[in-house]
Protein backbone atom coordinates (compact mmCIF):
# COMPACT_ATOMS: atom_id res chain seq x y z
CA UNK A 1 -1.35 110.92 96.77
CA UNK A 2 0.01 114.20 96.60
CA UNK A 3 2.61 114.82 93.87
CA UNK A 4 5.84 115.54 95.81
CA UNK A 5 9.22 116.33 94.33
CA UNK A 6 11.67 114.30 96.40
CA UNK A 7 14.90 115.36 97.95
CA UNK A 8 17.42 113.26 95.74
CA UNK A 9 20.37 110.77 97.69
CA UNK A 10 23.53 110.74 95.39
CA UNK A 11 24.69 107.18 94.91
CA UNK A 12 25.96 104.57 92.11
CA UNK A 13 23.58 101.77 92.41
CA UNK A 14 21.72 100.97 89.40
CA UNK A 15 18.38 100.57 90.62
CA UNK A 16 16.61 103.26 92.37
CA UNK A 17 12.86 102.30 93.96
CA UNK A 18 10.68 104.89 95.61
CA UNK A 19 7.45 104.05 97.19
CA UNK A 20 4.80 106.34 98.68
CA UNK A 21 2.15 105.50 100.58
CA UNK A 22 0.04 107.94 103.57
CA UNK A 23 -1.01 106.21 106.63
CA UNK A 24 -3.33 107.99 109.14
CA UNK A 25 -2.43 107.55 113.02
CA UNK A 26 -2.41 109.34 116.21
CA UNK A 27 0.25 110.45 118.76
CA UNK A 28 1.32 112.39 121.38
CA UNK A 29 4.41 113.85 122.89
CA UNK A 30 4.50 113.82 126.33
CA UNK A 31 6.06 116.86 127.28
CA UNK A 32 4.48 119.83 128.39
CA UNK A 33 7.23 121.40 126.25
CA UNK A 34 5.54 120.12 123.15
CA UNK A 35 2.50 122.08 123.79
CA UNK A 36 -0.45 121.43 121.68
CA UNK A 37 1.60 118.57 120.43
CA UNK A 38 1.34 117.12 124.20
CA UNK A 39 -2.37 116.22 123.84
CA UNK A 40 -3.33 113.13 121.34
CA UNK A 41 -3.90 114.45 118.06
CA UNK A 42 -3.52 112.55 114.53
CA UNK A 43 -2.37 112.60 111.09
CA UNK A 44 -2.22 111.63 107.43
CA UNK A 45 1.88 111.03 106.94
CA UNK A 46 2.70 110.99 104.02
CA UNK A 47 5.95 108.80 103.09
CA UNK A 48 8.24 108.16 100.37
CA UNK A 49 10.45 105.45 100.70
CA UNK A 50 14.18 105.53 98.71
CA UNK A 51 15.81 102.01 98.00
CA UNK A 52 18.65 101.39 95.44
CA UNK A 53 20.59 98.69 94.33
CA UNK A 54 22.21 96.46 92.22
CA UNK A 55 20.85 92.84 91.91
CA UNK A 56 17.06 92.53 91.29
CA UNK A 57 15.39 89.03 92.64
CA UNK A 58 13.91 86.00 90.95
CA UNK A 59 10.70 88.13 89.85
CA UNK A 60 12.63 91.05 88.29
CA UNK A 61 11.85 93.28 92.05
CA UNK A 62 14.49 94.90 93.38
CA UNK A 63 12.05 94.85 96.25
CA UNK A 64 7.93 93.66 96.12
CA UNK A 65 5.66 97.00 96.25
CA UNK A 66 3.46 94.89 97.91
CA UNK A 67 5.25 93.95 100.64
CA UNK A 68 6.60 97.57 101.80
CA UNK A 69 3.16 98.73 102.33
CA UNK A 70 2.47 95.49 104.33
CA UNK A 71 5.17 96.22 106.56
CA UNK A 72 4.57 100.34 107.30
CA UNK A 73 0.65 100.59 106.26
CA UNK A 74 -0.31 97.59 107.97
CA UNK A 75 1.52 98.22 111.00
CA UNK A 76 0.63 101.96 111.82
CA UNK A 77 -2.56 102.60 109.69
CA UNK A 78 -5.19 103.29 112.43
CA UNK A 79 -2.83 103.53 115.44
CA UNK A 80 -2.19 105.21 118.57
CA UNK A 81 1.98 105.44 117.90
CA UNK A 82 2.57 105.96 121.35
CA UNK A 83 1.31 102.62 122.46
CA UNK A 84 2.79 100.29 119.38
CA UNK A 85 5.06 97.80 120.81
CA UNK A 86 8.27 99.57 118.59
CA UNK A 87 7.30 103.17 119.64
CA UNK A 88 6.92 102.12 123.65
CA UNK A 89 9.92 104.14 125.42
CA UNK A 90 10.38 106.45 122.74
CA UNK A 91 8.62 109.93 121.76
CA UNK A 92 7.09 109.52 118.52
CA UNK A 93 8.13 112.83 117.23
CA UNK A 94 8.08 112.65 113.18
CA UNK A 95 12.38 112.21 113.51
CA UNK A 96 11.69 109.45 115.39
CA UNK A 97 8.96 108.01 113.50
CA UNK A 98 11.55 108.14 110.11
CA UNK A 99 14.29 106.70 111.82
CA UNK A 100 12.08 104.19 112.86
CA UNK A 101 10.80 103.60 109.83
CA UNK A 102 14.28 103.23 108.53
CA UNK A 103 15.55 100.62 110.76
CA UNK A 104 12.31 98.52 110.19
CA UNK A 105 12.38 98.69 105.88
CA UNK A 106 16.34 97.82 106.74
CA UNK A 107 16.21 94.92 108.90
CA UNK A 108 13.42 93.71 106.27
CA UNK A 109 16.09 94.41 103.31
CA UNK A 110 18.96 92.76 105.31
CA UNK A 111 16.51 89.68 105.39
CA UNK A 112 16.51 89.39 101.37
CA UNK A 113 19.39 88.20 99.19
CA UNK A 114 19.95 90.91 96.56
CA UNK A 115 21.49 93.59 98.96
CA UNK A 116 19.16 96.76 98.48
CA UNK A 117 19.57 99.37 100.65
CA UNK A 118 17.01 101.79 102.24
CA UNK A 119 19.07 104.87 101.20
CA UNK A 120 16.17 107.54 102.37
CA UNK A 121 12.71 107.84 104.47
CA UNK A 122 10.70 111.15 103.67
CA UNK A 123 8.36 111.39 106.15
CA UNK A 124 5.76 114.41 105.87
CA UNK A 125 3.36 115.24 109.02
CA UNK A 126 1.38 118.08 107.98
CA UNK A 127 1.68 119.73 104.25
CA UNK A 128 3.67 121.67 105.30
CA UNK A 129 6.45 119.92 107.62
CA UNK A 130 8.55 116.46 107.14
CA UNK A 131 11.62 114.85 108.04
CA UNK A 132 14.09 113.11 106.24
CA UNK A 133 16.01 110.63 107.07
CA UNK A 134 18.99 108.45 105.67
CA UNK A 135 20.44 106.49 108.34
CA UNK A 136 24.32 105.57 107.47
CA UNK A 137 24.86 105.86 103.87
């Protein structure tokens, strides 16, 4: 993993969680605007995901490592973006991609009883371009 130095979210919760974690997949934007970009080409993204909070569950996680990965790695490690059934209808520009990757670690948080909250999605494309992204805070 490449050591990154994160942008930082401001906030008052009392646990902070980041996660990183690269997964490589392909895309396209189809626009002739675009250019290059317009033909399939891939990627390593790198991410870093931000989640804070206050409670911390049963097993002392504010949220299970484990189980982050299994939701981004596992679902666009070795992918075509453009033809995942979340990405269908959009352009899977790297904005899009973060927000996207926001909603999906948020809906998963919303599911658990201790209230964390996805504060921040760094998404990096190339080394040297990335996104981030914080959603509503």
């Amino acid at each position: 993993m490449i050591g990154q130095i994160y942008p930082q979210v401001p906030h008052s919760y009392r646990f902070e969680l980041n996660k990183d974690m690269n997964f490589s997949s392909a895309h396209y934007i189809p626009d002739e605007r675009a250019g290059a970009c317009a033909r399939v080409h891939g990627h390593t993204y790198f991410l870093c995901l931000t989640i804070a909070g206050n409670e911390l569950d049963d097993l002392g996680f504010l949220v299970n490592f484990s189980e982050l990965k299994k939701l981004i790695h596992g679902r666009f490690d070795h992918q075509l973006l453009n033809e995942l059934p979340e990405v269908k209808g959009m352009i899977p520009s790297t904005e899009k991609m973060a927000e996207l990757i926001y909603t999906l670690v948020q809906d998963y948080l919303d599911e658990l009883d201790n209230g964390a909250k996805c504060l921040q999605v760094f998404l990096r494309e190339t080394p040297t371009s990335y996104v981030v992204y914080r959603g509503d805070l």
